[in-house]
Protein backbone atom coordinates (compact mmCIF):
# COMPACT_ATOMS: atom_id res chain seq x y z
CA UNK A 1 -14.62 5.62 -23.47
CA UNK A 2 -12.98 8.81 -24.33
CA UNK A 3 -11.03 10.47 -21.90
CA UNK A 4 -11.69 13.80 -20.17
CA UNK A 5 -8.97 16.68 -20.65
CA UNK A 6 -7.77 17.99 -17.85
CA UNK A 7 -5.95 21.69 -18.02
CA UNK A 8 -5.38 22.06 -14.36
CA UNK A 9 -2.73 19.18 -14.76
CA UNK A 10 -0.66 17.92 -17.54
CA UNK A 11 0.05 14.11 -17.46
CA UNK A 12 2.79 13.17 -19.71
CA UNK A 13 2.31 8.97 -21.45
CA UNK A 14 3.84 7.10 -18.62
CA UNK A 15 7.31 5.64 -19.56
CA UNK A 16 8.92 3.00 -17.46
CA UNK A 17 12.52 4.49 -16.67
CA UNK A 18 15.73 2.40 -15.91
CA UNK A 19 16.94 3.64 -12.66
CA UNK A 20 20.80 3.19 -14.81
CA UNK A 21 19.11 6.05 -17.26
CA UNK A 22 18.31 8.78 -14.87
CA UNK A 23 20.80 11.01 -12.88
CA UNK A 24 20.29 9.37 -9.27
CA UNK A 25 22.55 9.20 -6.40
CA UNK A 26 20.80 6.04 -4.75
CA UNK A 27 22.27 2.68 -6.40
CA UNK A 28 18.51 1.38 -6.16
CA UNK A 29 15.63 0.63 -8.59
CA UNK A 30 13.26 3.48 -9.03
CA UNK A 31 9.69 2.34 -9.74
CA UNK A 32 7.17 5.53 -11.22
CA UNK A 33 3.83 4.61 -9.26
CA UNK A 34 0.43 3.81 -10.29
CA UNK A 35 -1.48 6.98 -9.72
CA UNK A 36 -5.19 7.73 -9.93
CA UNK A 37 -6.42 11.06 -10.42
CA UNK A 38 -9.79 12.10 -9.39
CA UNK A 39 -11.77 15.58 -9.98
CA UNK A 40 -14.27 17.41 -8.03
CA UNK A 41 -15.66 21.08 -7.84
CA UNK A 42 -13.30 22.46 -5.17
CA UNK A 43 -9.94 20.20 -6.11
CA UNK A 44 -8.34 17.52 -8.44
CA UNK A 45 -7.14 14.45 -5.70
CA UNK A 46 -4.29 12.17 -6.73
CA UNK A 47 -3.75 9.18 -5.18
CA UNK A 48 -0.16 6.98 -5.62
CA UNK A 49 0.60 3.52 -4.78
CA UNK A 50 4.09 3.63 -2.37
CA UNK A 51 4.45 0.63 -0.96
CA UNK A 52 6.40 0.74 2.34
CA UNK A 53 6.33 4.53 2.51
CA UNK A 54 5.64 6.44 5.42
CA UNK A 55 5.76 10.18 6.01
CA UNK A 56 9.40 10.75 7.13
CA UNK A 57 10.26 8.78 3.82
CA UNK A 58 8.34 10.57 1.37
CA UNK A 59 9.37 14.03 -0.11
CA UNK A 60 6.92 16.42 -2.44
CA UNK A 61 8.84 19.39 -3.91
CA UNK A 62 6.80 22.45 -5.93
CA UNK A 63 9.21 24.16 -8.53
CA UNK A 64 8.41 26.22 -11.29
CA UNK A 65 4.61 24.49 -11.56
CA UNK A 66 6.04 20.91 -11.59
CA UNK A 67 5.26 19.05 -8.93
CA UNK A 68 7.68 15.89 -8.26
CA UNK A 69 7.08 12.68 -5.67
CA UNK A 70 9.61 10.97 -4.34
CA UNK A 71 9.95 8.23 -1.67
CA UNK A 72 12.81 6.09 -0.95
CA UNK A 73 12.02 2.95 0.71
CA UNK A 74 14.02 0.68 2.51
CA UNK A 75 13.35 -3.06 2.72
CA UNK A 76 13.28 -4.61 5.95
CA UNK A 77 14.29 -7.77 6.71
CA UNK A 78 13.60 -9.19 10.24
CA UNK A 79 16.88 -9.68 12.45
CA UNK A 80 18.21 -13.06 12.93
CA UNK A 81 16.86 -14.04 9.54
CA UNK A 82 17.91 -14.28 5.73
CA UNK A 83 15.94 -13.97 2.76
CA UNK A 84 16.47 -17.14 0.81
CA UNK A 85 13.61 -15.95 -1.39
CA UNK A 86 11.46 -12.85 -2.57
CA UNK A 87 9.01 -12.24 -5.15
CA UNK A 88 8.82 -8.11 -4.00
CA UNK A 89 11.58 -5.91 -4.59
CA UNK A 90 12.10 -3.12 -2.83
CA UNK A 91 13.15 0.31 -4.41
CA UNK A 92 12.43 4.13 -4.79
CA UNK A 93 9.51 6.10 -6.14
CA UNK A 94 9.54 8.88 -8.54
CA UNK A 95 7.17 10.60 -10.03
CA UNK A 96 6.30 14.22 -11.52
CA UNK A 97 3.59 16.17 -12.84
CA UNK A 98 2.82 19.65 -14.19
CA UNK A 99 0.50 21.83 -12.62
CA UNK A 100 -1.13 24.90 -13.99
CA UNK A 101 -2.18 28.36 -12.67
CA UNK A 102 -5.59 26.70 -11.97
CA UNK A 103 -4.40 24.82 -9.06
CA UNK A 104 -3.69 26.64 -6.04
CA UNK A 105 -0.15 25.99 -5.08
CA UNK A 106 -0.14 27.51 -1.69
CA UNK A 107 -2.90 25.14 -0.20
CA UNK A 108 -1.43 21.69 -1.28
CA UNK A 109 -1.84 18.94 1.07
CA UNK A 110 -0.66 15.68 1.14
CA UNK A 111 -1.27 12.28 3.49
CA UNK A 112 0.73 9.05 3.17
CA UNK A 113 -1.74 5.78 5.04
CA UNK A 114 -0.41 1.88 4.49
CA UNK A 115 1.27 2.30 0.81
CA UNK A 116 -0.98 5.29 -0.59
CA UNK A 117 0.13 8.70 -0.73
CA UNK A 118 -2.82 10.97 -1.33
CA UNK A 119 -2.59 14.79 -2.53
CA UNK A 120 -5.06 16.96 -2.49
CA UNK A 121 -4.78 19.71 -4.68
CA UNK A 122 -7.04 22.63 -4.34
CA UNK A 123 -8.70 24.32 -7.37
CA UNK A 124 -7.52 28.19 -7.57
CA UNK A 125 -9.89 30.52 -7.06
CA UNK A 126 -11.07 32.25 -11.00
CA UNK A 127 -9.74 35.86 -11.46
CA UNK A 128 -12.05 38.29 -10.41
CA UNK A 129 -12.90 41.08 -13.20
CA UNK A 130 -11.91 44.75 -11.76
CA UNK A 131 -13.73 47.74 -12.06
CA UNK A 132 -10.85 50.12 -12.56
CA UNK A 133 -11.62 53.70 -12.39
CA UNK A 134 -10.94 56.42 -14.79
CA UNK A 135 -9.35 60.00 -13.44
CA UNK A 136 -9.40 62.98 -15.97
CA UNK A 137 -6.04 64.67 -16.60
């Protein structure tokens, strides 16, 4: 199945990133997170797994059409206990993507519900031809 191209946002080929290879100031793993993307008339919805996320730990930024996720995580452990052994670990999210002028920035919303972070990301209204009128010197 071929897949559809998409100008209102650029996806770059998903690398896996070493959180040792990227300028960070956390001493943590940073995990890039699955994200769907999904398309209808009115907007283009993305949806990212962030597993332990919740709104106060999760930070969207807009510059210069590039849209970048973050969410730092911290991983609990339940007092009076000690891990002896874990199959999940914890770490950041980070993620970015670029957005054309066929998204309309200024309307961007976002929700973050058990693990998913969901932005919805309304289409831009199409420029309106303009009837401009002609004066005789």
């Amino acid at each position: 199945m071929a897949k559809k191209e998409n100008k209102s946002l650029e996806i770059p080929e998903q690398e896996v990133i070493k959180a040792d290879e990227m300028e960070r100031t956390r001493s943590r793993r940073c995990y890039i997170p699955k994200t769907d993307i999904y398309e209808t008339e009115d907007e283009i919805i993305l949806v990212a797994d962030v597993p332990g996320a919740d709104q106060d730990s999760v930070d969207i930024a807009l510059e210069k059409n590039i849209l970048s996720i973050n969410a730092f995580v911290e991983t609990d452990v339940p007092a009076g206990y000690d891990r002896i052994y874990s199959e999940y670990e914890g770490g950041d999210y980070q993620r970015s993507f670029r957005l054309s002028d066929e998204i309309n920035q200024n309307n961007i919303k976002a929700v973050v519900s058990n693990g998913e972070l969901r932005l919805h990301l309304p289409k831009a209204e199409p420029a309106k031809a303009k009837k401009i009128k002609v004066k005789a010197a």
